[in-house]
C-alpha atoms as a PDB file:
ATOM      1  CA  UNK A   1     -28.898  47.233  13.153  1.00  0.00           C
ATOM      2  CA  UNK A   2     -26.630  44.330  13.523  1.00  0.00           C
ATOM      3  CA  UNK A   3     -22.798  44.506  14.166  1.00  0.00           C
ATOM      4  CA  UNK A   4     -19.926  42.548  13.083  1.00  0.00           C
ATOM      5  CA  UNK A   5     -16.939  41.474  15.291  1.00  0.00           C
ATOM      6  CA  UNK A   6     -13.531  41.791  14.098  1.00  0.00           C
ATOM      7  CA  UNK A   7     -10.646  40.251  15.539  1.00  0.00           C
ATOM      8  CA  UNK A   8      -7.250  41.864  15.180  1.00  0.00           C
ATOM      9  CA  UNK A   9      -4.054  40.366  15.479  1.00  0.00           C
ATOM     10  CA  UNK A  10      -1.601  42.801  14.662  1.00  0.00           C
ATOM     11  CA  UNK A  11      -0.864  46.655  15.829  1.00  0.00           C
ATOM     12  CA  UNK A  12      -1.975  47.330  11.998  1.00  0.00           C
ATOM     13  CA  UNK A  13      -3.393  45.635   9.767  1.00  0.00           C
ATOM     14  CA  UNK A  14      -6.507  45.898   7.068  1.00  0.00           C
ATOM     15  CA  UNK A  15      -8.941  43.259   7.554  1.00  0.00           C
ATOM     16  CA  UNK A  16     -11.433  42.509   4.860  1.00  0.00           C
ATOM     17  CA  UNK A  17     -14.995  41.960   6.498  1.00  0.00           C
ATOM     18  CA  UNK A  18     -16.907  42.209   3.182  1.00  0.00           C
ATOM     19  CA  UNK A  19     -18.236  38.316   3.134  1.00  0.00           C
ATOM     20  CA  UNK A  20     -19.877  39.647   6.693  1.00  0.00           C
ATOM     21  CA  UNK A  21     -21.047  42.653   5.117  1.00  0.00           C
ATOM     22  CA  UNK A  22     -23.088  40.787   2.195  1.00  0.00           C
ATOM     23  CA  UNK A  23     -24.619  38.284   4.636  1.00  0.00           C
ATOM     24  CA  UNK A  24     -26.187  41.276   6.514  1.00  0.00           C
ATOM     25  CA  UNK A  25     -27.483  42.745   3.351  1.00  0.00           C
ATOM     26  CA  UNK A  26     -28.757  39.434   1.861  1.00  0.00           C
ATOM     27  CA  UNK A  27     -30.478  38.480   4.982  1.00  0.00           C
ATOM     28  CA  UNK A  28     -32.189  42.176   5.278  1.00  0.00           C
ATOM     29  CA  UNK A  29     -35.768  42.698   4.869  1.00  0.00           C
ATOM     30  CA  UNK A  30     -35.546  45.047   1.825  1.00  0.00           C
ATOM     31  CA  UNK A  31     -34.052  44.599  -1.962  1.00  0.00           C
ATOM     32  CA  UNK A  32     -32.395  47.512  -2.100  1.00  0.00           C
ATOM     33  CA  UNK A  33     -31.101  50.526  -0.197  1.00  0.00           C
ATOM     34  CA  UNK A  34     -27.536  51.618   1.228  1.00  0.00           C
ATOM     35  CA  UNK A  35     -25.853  49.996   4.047  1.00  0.00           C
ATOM     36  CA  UNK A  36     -23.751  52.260   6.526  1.00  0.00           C
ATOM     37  CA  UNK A  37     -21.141  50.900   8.214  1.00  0.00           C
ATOM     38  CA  UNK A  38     -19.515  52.355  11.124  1.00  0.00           C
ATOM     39  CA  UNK A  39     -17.094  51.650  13.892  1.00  0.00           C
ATOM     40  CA  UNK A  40     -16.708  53.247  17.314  1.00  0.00           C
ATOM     41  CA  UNK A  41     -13.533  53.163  17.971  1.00  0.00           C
ATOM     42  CA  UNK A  42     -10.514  56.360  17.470  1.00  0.00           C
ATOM     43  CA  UNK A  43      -7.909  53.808  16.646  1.00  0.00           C
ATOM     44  CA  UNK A  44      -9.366  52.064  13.588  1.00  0.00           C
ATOM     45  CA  UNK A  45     -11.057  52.944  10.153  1.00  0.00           C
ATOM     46  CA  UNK A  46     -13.071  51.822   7.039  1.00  0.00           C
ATOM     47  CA  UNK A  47     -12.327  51.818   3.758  1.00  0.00           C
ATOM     48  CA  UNK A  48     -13.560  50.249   0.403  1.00  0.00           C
ATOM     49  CA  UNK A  49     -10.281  49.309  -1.689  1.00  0.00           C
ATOM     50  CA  UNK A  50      -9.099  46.793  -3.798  1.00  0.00           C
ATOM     51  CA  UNK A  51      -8.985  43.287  -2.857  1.00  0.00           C
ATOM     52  CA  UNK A  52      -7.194  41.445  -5.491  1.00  0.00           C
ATOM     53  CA  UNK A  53      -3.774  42.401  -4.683  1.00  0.00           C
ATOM     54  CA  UNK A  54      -2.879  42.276  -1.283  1.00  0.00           C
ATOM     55  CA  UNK A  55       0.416  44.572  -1.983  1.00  0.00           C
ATOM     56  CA  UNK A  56      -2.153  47.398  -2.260  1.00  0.00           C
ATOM     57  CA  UNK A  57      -2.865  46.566   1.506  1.00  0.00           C
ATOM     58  CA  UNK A  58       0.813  46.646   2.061  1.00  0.00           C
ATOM     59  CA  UNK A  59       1.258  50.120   0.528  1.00  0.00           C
ATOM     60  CA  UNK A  60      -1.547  51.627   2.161  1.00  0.00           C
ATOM     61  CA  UNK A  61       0.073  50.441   5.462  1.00  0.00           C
ATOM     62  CA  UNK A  62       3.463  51.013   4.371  1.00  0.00           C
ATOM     63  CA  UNK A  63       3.061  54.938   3.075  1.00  0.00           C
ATOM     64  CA  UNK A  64       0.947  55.462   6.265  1.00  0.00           C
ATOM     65  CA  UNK A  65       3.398  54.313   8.497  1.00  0.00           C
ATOM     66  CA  UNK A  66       5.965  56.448   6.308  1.00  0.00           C
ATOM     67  CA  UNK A  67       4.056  59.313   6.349  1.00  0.00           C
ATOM     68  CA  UNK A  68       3.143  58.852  10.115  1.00  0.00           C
ATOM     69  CA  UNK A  69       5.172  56.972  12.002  1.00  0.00           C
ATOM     70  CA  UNK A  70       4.477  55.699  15.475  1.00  0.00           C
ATOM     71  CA  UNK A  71       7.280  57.810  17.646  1.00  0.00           C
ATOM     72  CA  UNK A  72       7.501  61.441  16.516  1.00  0.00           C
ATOM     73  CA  UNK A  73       8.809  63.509  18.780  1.00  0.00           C
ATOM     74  CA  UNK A  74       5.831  66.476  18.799  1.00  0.00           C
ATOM     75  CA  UNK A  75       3.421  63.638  19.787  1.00  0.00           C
ATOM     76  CA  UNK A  76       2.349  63.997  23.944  1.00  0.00           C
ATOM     77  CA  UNK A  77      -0.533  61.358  24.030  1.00  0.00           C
ATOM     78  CA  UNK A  78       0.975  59.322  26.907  1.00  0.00           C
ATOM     79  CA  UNK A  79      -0.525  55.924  24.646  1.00  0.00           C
ATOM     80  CA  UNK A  80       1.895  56.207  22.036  1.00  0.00           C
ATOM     81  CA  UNK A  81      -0.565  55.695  19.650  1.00  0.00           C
ATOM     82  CA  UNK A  82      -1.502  59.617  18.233  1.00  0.00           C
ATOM     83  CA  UNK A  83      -0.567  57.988  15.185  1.00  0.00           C
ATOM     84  CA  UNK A  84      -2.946  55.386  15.329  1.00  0.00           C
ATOM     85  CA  UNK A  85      -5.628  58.176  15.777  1.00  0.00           C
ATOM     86  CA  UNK A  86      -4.734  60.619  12.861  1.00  0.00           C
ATOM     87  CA  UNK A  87      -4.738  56.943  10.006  1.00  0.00           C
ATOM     88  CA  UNK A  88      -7.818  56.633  11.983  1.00  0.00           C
ATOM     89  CA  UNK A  89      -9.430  60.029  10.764  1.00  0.00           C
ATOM     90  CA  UNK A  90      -7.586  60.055   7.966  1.00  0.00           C
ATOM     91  CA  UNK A  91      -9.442  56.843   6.777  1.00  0.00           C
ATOM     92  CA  UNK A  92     -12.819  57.806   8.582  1.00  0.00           C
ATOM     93  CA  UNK A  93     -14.911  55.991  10.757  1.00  0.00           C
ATOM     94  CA  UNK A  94     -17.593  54.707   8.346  1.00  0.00           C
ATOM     95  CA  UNK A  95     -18.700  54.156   4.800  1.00  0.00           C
ATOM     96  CA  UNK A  96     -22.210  53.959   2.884  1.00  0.00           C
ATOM     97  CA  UNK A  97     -22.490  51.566   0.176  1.00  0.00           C
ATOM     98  CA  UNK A  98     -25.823  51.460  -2.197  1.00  0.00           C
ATOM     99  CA  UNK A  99     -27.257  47.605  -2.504  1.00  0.00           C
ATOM    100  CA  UNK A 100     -30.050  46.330  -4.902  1.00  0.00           C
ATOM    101  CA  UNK A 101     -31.644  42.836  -5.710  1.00  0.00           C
ATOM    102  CA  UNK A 102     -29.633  42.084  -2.202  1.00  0.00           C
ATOM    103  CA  UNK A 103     -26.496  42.268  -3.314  1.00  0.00           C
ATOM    104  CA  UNK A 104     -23.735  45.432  -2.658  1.00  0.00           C
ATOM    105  CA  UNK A 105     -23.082  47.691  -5.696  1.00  0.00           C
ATOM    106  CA  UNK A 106     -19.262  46.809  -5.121  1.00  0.00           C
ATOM    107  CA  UNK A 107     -17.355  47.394  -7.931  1.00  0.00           C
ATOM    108  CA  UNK A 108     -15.066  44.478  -9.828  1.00  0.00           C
ATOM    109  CA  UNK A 109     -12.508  44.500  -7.289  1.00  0.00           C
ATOM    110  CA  UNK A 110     -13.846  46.108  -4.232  1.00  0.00           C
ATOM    111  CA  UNK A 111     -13.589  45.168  -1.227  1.00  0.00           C
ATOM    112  CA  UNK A 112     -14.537  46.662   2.862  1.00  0.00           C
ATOM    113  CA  UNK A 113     -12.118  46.692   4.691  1.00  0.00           C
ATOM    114  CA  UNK A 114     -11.585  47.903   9.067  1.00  0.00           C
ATOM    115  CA  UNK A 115      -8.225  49.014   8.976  1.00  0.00           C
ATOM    116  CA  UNK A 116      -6.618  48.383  12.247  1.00  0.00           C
ATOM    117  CA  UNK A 117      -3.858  50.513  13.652  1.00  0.00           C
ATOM    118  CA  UNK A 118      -3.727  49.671  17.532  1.00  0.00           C
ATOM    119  CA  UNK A 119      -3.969  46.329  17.416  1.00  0.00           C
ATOM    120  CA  UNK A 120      -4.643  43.958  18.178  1.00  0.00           C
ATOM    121  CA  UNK A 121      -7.943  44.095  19.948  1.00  0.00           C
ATOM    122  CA  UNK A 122     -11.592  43.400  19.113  1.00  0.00           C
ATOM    123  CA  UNK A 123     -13.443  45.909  17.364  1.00  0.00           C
ATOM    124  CA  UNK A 124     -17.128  46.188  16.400  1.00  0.00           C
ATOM    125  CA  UNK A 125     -18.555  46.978  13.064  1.00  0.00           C
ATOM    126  CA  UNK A 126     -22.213  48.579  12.971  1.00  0.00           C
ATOM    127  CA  UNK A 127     -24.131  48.306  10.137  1.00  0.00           C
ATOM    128  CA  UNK A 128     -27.532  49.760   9.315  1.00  0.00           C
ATOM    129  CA  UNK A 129     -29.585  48.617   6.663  1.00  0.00           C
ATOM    130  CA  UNK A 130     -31.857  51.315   4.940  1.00  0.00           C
END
């Protein structure tokens, strides 16, 4: 297992860590398998999206925050951050993608992303190689 560190900077962002991810998997002992991904954290999520457009970041973000906003008046977790921890389920806390001849079966314009949303802080990636 080996685990990536991510550096936020912002209360939300999506940071692309898939250049990390394809290091692990070229450097692994095997040709081909999946790679799981996972963070342990309630406040952040994974995702494989599109990275050729960074409005599609934006939007994600942008209907998120719409859709849950930061200070709603039924929240009681003392943090102010309940939002933070429902885009965090909502997204889900890891992702499996297949590999072979060392490289990830990523499509076109795929990208993995940890999607930050209590920032900023440093979060840690785990990936397993199978």
């Amino acid at each position: 297992m080996e685990t990536i560190n991510v550096q936020s900077k912002r209360r939300e962002e999506m940071i692309e860590i898939t250049a990390e991810v394809e290091n692990i998997v070229r450097d692994a002992e095997q040709a081909e398998g999946i790679c799981v991904l996972f963070v342990q954290h309630t406040t952040c999520g994974l995702t494989v999206n599109e990275n050729a457009d960074p409005d599609v970041k934006r939007d994600m973000l942008g209907w998120l925050n719409k859709t849950i906003p930061q200070f709603y008046a039924d929240f009681r977790h003392f943090e102010h951050n309940s939002d933070a921890h429902i885009k965090s389920s909502l997204m889900g806390s890891s992702v499996t993608i297949p590999f072979a001849n060392k490289k990830l079966l990523l499509g076109r314009w795929q990208g993995i992303y940890l999607c930050e949303f209590d920032g900023a802080r440093e979060r840690k990636v785990s990936v397993t190689i199978r």
